[in-house]
PDB file of N, CA and C in Angstrom:
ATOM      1  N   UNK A   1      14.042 203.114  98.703  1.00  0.00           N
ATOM      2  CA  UNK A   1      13.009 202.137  98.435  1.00  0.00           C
ATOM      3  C   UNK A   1      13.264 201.564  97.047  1.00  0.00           C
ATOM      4  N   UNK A   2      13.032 200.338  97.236  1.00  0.00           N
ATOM      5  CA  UNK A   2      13.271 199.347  95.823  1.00  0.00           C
ATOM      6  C   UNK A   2      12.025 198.698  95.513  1.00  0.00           C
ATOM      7  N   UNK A   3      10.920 198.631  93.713  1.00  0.00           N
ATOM      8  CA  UNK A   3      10.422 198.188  93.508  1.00  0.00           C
ATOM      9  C   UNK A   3      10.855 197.153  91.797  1.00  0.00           C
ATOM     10  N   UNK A   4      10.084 196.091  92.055  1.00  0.00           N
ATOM     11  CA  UNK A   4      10.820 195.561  91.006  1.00  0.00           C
ATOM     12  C   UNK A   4       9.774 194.282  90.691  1.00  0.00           C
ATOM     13  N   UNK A   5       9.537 194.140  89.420  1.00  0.00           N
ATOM     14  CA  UNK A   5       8.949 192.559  88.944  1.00  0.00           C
ATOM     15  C   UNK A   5      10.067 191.350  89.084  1.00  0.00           C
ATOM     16  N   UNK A   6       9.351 190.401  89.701  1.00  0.00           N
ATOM     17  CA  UNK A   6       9.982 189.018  89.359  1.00  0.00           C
ATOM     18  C   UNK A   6      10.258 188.431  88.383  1.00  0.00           C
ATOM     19  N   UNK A   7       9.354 188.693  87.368  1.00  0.00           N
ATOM     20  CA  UNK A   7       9.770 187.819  86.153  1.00  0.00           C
ATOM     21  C   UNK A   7       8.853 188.366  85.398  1.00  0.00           C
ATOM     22  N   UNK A   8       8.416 187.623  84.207  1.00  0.00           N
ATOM     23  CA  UNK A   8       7.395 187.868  83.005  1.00  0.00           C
ATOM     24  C   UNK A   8       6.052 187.502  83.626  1.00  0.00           C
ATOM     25  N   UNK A   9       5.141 188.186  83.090  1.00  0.00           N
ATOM     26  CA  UNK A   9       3.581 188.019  82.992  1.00  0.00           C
ATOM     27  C   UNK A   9       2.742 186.501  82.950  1.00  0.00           C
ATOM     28  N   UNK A  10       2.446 185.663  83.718  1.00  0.00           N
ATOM     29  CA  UNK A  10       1.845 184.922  83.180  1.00  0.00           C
ATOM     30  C   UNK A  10      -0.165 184.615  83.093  1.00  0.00           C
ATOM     31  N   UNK A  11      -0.010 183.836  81.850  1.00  0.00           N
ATOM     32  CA  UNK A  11      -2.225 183.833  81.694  1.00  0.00           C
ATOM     33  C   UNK A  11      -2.268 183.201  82.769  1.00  0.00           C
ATOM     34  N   UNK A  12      -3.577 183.832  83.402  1.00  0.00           N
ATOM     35  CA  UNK A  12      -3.998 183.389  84.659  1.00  0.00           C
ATOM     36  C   UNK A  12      -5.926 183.278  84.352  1.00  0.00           C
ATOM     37  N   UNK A  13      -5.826 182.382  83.924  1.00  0.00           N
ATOM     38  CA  UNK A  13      -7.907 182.004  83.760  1.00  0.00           C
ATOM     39  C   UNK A  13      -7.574 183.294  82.331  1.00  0.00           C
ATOM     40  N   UNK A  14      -8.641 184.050  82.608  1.00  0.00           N
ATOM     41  CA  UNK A  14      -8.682 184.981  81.558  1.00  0.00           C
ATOM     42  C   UNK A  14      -8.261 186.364  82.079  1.00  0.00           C
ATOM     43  N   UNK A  15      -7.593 186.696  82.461  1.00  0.00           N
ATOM     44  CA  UNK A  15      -6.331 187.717  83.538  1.00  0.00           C
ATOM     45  C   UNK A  15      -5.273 187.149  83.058  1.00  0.00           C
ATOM     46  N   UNK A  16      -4.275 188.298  83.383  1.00  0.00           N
ATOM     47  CA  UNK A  16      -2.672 188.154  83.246  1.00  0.00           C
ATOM     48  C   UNK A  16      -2.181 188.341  84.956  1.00  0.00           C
ATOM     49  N   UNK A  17      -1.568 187.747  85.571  1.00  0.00           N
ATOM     50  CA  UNK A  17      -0.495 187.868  86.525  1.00  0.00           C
ATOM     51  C   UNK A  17       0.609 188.305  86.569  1.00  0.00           C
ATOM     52  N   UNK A  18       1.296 189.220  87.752  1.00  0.00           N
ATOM     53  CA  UNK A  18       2.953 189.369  87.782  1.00  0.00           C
ATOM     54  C   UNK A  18       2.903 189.267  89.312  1.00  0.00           C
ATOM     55  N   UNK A  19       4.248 189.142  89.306  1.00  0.00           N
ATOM     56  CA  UNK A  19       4.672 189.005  90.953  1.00  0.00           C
ATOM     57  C   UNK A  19       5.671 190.615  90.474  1.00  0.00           C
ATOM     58  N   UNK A  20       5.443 190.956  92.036  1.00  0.00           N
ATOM     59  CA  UNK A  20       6.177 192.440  92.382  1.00  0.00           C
ATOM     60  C   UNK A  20       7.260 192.426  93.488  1.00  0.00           C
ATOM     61  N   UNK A  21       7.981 192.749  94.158  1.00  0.00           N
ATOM     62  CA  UNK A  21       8.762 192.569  95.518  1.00  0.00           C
ATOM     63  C   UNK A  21       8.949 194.158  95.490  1.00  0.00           C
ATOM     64  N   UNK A  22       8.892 194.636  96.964  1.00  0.00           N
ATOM     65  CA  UNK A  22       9.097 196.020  97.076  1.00  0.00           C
ATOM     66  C   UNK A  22      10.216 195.985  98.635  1.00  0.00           C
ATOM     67  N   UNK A  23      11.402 196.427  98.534  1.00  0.00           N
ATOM     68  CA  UNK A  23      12.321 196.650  99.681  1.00  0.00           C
ATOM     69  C   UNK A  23      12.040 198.162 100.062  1.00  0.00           C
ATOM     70  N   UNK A  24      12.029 198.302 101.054  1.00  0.00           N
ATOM     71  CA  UNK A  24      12.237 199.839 102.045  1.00  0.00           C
ATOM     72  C   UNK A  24      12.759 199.813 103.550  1.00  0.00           C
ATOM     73  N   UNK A  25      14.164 200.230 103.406  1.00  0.00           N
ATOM     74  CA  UNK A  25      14.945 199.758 104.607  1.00  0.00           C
ATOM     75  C   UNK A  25      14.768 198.376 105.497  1.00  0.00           C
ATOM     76  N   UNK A  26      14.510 198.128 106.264  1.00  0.00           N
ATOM     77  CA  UNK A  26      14.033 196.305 106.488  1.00  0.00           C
ATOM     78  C   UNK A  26      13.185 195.841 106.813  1.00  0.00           C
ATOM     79  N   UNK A  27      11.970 196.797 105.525  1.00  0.00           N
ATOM     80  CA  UNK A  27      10.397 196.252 105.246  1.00  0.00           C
ATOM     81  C   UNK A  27      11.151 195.467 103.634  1.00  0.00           C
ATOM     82  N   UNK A  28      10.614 193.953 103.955  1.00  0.00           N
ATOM     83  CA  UNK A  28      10.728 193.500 102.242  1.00  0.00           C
ATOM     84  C   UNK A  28       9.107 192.363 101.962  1.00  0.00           C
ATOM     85  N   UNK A  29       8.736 193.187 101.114  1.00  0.00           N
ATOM     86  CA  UNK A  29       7.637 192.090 100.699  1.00  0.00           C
ATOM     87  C   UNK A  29       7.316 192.162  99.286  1.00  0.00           C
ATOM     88  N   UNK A  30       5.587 191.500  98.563  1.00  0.00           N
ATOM     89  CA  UNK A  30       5.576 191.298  97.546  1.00  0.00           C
ATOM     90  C   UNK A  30       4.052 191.356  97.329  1.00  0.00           C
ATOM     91  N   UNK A  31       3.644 190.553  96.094  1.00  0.00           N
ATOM     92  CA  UNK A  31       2.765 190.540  96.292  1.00  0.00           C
ATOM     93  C   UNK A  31       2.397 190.727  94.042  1.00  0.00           C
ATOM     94  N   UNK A  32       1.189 189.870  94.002  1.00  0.00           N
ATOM     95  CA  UNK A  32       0.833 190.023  92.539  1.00  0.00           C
ATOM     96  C   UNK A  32      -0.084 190.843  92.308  1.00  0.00           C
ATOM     97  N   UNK A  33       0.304 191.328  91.004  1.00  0.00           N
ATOM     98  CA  UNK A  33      -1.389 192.065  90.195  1.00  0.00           C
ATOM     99  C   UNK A  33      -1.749 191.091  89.358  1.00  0.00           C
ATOM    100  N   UNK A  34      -3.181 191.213  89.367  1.00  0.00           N
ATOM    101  CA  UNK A  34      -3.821 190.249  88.327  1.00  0.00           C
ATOM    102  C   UNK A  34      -4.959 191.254  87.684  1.00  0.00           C
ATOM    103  N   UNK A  35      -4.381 191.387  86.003  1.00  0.00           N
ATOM    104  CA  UNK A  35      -5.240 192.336  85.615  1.00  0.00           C
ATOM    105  C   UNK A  35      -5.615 191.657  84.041  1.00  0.00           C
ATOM    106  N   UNK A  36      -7.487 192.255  83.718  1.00  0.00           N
ATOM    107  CA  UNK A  36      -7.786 192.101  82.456  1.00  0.00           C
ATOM    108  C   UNK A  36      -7.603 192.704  81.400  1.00  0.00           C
ATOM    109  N   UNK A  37      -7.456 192.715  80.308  1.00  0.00           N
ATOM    110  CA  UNK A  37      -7.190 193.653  79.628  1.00  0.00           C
ATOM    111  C   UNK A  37      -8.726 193.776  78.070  1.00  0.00           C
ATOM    112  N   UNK A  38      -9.564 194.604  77.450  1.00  0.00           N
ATOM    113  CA  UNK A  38     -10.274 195.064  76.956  1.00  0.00           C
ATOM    114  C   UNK A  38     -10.179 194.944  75.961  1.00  0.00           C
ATOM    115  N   UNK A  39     -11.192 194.744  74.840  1.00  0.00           N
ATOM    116  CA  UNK A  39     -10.686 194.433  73.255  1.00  0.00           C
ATOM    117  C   UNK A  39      -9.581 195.742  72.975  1.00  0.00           C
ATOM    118  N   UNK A  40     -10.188 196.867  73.431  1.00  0.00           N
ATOM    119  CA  UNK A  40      -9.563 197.901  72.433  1.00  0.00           C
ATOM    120  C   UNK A  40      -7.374 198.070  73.218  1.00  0.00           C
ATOM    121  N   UNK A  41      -7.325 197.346  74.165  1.00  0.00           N
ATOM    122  CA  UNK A  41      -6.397 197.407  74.921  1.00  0.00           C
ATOM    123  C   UNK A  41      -6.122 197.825  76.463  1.00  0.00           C
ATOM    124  N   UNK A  42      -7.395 198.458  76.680  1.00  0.00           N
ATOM    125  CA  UNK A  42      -7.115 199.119  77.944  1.00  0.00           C
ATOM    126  C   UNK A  42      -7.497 198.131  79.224  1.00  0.00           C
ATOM    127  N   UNK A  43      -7.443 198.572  80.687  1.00  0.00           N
ATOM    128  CA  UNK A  43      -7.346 197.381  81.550  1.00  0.00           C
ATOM    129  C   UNK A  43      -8.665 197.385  82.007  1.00  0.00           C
ATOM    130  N   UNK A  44      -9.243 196.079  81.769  1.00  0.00           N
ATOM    131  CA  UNK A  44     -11.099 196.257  82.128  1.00  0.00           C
ATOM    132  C   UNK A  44     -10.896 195.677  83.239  1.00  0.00           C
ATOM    133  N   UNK A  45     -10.126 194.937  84.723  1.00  0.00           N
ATOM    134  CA  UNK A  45     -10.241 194.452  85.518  1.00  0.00           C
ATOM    135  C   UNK A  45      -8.654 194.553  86.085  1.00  0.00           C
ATOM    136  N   UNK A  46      -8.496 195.080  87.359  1.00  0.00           N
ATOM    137  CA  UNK A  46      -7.483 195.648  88.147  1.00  0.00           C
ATOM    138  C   UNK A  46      -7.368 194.847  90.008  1.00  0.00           C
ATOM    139  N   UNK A  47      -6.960 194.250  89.893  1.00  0.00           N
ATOM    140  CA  UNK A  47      -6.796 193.227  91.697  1.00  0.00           C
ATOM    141  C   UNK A  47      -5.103 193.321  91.734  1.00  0.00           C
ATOM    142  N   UNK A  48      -5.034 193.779  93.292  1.00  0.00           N
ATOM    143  CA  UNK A  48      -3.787 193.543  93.940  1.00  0.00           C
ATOM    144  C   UNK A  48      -4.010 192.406  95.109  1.00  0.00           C
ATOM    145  N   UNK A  49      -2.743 191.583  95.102  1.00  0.00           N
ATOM    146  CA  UNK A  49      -3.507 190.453  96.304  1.00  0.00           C
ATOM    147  C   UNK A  49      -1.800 190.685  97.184  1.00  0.00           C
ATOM    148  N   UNK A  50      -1.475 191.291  97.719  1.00  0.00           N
ATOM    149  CA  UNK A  50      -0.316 191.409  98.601  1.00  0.00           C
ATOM    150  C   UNK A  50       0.203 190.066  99.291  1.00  0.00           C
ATOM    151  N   UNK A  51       1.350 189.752  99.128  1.00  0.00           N
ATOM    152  CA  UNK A  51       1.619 188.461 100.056  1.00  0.00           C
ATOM    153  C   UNK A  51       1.577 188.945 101.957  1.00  0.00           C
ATOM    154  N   UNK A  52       1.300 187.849 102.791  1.00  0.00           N
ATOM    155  CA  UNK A  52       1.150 188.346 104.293  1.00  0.00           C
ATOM    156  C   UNK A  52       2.314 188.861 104.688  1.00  0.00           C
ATOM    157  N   UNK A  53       2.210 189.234 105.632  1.00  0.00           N
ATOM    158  CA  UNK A  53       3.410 190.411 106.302  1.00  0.00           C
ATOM    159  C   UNK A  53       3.834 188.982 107.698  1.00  0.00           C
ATOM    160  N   UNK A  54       5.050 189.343 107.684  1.00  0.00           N
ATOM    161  CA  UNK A  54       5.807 188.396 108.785  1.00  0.00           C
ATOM    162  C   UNK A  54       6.197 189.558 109.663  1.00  0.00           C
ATOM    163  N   UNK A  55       6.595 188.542 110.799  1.00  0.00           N
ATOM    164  CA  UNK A  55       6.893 188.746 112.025  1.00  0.00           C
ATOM    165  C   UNK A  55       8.689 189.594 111.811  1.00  0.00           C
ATOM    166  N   UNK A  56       9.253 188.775 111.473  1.00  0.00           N
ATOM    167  CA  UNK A  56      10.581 189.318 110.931  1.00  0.00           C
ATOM    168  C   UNK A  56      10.555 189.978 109.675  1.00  0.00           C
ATOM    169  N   UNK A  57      11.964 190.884 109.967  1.00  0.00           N
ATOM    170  CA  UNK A  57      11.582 191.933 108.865  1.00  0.00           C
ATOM    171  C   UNK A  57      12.645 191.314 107.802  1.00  0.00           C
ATOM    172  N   UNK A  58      13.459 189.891 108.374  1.00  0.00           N
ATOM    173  CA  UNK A  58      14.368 189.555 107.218  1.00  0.00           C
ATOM    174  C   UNK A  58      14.086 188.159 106.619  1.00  0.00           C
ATOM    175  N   UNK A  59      12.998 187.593 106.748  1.00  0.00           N
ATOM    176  CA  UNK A  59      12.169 186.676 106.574  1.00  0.00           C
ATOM    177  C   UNK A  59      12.236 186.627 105.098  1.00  0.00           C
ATOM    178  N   UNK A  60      12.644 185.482 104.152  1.00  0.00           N
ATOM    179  CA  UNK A  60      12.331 185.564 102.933  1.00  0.00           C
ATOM    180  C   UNK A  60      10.692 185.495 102.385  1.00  0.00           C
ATOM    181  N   UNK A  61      10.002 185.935 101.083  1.00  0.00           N
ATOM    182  CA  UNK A  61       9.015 186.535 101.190  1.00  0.00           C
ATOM    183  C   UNK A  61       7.995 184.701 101.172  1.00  0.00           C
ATOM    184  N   UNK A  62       6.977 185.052 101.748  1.00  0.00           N
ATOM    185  CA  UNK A  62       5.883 183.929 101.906  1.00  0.00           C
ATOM    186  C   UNK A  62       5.215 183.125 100.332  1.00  0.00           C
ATOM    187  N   UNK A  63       5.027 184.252  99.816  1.00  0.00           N
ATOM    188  CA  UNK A  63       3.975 183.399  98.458  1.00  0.00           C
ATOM    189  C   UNK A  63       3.309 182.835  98.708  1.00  0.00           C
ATOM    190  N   UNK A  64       2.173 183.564  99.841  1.00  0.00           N
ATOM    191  CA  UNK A  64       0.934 182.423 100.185  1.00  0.00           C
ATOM    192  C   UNK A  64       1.473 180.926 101.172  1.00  0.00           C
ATOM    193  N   UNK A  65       2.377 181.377 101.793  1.00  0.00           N
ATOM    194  CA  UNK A  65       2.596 180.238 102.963  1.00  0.00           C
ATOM    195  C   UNK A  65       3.807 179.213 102.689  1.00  0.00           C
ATOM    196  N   UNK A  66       4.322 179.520 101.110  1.00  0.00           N
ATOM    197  CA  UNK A  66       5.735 178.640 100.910  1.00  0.00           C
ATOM    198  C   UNK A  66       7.120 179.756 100.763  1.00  0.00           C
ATOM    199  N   UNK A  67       7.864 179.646 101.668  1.00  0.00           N
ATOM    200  CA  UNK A  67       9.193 180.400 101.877  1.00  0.00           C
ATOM    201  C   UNK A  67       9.751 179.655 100.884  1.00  0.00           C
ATOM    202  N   UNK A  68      10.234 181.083 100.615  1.00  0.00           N
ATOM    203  CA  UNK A  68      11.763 180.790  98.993  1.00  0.00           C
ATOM    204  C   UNK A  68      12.154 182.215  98.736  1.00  0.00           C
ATOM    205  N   UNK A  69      13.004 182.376  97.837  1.00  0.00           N
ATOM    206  CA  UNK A  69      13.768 183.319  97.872  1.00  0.00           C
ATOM    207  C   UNK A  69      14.289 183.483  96.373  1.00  0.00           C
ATOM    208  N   UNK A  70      14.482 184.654  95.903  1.00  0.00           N
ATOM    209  CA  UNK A  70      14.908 185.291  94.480  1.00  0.00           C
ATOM    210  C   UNK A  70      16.208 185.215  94.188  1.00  0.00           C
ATOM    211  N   UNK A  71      16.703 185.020  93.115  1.00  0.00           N
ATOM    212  CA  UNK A  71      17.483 185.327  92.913  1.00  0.00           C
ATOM    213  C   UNK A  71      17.774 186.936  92.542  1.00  0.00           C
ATOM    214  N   UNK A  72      18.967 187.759  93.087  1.00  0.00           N
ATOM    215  CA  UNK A  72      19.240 188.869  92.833  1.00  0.00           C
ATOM    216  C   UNK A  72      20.494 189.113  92.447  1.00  0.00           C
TER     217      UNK A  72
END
């Protein structure tokens, strides 16, 4: 099993965003966290929003309904 960030963090409203992709034999998907973070540093607000699951298991990943693909 392979987990891995896409890229850097970006501000999202008053939240931070990342995109994630997770491979496990020929399950591949993704999916963002969007989390707050607290004066003193710690995380005051925690959401996972998973991208949808396809029909094929070699389907590049959705992002909410637009197909594209990573570079690796």
């Amino acid at each position: 099993m392979r987990f891995g960030l896409t890229g850097a963090a970006w501000p999202d409203g008053d939240a931070w965003g990342i995109e994630y992709t997770i491979d496990a034999g020929e399950f591949h998907n993704g999916g963002i966290w969007r989390a707050r973070l607290a004066a003193d540093g710690r995380i005051a607000f925690l959401s996972h929003h998973p991208f949808a699951l396809r029909d094929e298991p070699d389907a590049p990943p959705t992002h909410g309904g637009s197909p594209h693909t990573h570079d690796r």
